[in-house]
Protein backbone atom coordinates (compact mmCIF):
# COMPACT_ATOMS: atom_id res chain seq x y z
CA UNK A 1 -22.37 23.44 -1.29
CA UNK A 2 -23.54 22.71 -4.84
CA UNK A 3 -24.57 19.29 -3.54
CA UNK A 4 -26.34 20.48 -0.46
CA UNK A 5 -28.28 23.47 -2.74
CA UNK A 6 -29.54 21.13 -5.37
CA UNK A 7 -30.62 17.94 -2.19
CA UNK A 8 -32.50 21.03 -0.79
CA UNK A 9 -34.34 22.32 -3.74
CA UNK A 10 -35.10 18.33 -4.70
CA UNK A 11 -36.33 18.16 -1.06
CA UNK A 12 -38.66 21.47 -1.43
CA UNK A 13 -39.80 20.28 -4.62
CA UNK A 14 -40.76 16.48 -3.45
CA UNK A 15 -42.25 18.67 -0.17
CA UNK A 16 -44.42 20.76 -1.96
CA UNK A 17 -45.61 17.85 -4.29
CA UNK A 18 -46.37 16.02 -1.70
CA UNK A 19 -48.49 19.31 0.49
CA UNK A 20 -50.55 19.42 -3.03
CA UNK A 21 -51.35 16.07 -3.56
CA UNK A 22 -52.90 15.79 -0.01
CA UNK A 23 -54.41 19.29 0.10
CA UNK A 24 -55.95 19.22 -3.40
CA UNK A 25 -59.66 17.69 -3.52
CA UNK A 26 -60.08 14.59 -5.00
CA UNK A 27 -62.66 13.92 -8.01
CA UNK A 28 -65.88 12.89 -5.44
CA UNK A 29 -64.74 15.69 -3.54
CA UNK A 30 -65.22 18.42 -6.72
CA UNK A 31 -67.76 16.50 -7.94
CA UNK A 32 -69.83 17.14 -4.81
CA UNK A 33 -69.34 20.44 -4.82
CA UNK A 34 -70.21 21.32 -8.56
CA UNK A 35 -73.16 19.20 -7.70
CA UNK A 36 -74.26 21.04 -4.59
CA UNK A 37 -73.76 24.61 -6.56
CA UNK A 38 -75.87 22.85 -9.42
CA UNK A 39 -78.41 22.51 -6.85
CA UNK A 40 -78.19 25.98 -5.12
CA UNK A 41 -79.36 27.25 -8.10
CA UNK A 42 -81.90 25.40 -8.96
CA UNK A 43 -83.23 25.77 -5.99
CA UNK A 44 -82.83 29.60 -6.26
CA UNK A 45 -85.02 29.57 -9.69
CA UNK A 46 -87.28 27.15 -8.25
CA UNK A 47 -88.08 29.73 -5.24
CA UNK A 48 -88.62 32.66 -7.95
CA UNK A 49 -90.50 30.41 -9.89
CA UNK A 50 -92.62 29.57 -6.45
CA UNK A 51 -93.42 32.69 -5.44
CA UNK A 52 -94.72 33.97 -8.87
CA UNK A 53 -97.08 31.14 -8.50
CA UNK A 54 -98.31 32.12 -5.16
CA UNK A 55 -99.02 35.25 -6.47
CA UNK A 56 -101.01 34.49 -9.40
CA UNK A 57 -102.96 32.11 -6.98
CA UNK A 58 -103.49 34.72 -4.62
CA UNK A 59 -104.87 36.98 -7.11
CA UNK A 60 -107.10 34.27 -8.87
CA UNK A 61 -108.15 33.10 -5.15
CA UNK A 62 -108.88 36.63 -3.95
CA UNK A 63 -112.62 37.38 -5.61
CA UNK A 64 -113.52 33.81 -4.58
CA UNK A 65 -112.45 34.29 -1.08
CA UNK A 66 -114.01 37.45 -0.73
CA UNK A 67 -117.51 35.80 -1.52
CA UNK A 68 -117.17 33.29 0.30
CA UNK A 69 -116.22 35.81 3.10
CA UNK A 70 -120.25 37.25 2.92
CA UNK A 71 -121.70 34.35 2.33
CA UNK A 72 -120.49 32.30 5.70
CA UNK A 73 -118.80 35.24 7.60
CA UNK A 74 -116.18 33.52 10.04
CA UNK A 75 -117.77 35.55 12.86
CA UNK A 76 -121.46 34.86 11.76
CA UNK A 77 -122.41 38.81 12.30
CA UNK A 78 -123.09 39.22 8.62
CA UNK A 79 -126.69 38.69 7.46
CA UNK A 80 -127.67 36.69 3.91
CA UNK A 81 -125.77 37.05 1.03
CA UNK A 82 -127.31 36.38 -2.21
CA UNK A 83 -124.87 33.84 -3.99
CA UNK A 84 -126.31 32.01 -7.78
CA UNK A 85 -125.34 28.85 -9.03
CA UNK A 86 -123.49 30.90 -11.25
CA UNK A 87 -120.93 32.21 -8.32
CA UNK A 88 -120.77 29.32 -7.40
CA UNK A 89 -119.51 27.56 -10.31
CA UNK A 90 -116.66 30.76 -11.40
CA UNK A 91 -116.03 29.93 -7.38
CA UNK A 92 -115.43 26.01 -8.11
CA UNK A 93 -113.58 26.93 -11.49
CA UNK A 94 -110.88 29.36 -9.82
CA UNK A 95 -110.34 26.71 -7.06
CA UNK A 96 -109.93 24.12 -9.46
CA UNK A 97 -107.36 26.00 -11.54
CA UNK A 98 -104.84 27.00 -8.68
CA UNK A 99 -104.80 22.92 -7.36
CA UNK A 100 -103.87 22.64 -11.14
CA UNK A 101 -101.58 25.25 -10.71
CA UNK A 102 -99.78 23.27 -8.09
CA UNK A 103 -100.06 19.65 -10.33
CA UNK A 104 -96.63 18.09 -11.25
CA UNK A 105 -94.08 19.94 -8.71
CA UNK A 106 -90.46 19.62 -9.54
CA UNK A 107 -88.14 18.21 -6.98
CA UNK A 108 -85.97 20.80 -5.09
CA UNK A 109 -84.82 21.23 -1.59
CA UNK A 110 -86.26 20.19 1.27
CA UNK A 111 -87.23 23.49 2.44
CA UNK A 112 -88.55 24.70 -0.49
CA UNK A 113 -90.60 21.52 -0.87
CA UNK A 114 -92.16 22.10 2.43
CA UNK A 115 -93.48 25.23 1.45
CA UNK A 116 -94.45 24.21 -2.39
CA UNK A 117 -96.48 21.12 -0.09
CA UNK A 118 -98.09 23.95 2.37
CA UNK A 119 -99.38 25.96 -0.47
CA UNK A 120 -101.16 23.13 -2.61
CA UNK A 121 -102.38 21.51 0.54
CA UNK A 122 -103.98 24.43 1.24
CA UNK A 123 -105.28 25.47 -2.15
CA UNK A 124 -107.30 22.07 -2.59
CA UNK A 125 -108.24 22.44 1.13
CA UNK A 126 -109.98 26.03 -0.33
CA UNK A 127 -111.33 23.64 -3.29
CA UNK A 128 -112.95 21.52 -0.74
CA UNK A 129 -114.13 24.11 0.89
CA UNK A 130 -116.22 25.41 -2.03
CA UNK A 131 -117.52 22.12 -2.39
CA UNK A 132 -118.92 21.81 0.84
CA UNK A 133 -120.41 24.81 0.53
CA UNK A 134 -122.42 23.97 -2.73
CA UNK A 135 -123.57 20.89 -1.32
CA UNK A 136 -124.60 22.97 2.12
CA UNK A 137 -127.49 25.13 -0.32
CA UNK A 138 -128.95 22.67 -1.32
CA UNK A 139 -129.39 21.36 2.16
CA UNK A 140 -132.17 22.87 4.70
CA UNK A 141 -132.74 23.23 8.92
CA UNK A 142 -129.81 21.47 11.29
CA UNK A 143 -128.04 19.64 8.31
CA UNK A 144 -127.69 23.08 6.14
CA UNK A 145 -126.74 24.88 9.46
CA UNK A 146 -124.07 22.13 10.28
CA UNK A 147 -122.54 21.82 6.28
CA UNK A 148 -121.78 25.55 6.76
CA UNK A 149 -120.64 25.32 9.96
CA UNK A 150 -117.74 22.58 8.40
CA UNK A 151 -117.16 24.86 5.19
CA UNK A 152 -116.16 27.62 7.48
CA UNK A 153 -113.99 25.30 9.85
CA UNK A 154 -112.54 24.26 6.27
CA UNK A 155 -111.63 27.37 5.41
CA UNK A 156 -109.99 28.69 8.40
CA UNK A 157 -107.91 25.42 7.99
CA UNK A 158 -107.11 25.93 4.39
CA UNK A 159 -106.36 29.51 4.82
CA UNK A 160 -104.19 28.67 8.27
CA UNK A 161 -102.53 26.26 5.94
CA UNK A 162 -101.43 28.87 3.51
CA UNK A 163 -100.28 30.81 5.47
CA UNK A 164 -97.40 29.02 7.10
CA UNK A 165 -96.77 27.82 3.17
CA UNK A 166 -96.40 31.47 2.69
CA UNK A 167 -94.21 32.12 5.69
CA UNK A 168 -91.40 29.47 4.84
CA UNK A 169 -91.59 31.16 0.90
CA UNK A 170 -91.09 34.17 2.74
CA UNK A 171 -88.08 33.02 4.81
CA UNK A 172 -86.78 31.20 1.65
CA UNK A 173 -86.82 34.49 -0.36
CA UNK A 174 -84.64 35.94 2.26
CA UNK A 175 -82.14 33.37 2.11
CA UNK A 176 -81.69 32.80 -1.54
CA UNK A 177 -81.24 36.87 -1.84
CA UNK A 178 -84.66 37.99 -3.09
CA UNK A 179 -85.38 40.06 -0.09
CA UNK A 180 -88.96 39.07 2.08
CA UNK A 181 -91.86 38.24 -0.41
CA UNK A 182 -95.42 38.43 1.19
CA UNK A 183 -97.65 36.20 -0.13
CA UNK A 184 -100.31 35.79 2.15
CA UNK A 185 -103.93 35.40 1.63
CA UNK A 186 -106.87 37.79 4.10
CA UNK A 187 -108.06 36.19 6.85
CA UNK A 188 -110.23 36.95 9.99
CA UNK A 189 -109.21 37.71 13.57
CA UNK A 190 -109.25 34.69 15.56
CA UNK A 191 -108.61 31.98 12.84
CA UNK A 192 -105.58 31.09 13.96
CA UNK A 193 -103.49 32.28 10.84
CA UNK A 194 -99.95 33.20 10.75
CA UNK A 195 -99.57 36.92 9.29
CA UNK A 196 -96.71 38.66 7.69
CA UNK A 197 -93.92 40.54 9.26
CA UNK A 198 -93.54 44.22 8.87
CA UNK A 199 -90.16 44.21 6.78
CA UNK A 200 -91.02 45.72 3.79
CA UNK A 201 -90.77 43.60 0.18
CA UNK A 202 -87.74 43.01 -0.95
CA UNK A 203 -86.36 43.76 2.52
CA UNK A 204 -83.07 41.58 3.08
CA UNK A 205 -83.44 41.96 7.58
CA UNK A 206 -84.35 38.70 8.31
């Protein structure tokens, strides 16, 4: 009995050794996972880190695009808008800081890299934009009429742009736990632009 007792607990013993040793992740196998939870968070901090930059751009964005709104109305209903060189310059100074805003992104996830890409694309899209714009005053007749024409048709672009930038930030928020973040810039009926949901901020219904 002795004998049988101690060849059964040698047996459980060699058993369970042998359950653990095929069961228990091998080196690669931790090291991939401390490397993906490395990257989870960065990824989380990168997001936070995203989306208090689209907010300071919106804000630094929003006088510009609100003069550029009277001056070349997407709808063409408004009449002249006085505009100086001087507007136009603070315009072609805020544009330039948020593409500088968006200069030297880190590398993250693919996701959020799609929607860091959306909102700098669209930013020097707005920069362009202004440009054409400046050039378009000091044209006159058909060419003037047809340099505004593309500024507008730039900006619906560049503000169409944004906006699905600010819908994957949005849907990015959600998922890392921040709750929906809406960082979308104005825009006109008809442009085309993708708008915000009706969750409130912070909101965690996706």
């Amino acid at each position: 009995m002795l004998a049988l007792a101690v060849a059964f607990a040698l047996g459980a013993i060699v058993s369970g050794g042998v359950v653990f040793g095929v069961t228990r992740p091998s080196s690669i196998e931790q090291t991939a996972d401390r490397l993906r939870a490395e990257s989870a968070l960065r990824d989380k901090t990168q997001i936070k880190a995203l989306t208090e930059l689209a907010r300071s751009t919106r804000v630094r964005l929003l006088p510009m695009l609100d003069g550029l709104g009277r001056a070349m109305p997407a709808d063409g209903t408004a009449g002249p808008v006085a505009v100086t060189a001087a507007d136009v310059g603070t315009w072609q100074k805020a544009a330039a800081a948020a593409v500088q805003g968006f200069a030297d992104p880190p590398s993250g996830e693919t996701a959020t890299n799609v929607a860091r890409s959306s909102l700098a694309s669209a930013v020097q899209q707005i920069a362009t934009t202004v440009d054409t714009y400046a050039a378009a005053r000091d044209l006159t007749g058909p060419a003037r009429t047809a340099a505004m024409d593309l500024a507008v048709r730039q900006r619906a672009t560049a503000l169409f742009t944004w906006s699905i930038g600010a819908t994957a930030l949005d849907a990015l928020n959600i998922d890392a736990g921040y709750g929906h973040q809406h960082v979308f810039l104005p825009t006109s009926p008809g442009e085309g632009a993708l708008t915000p949901d009706t969750e409130p901020e912070g909101s965690h219904h996706s």
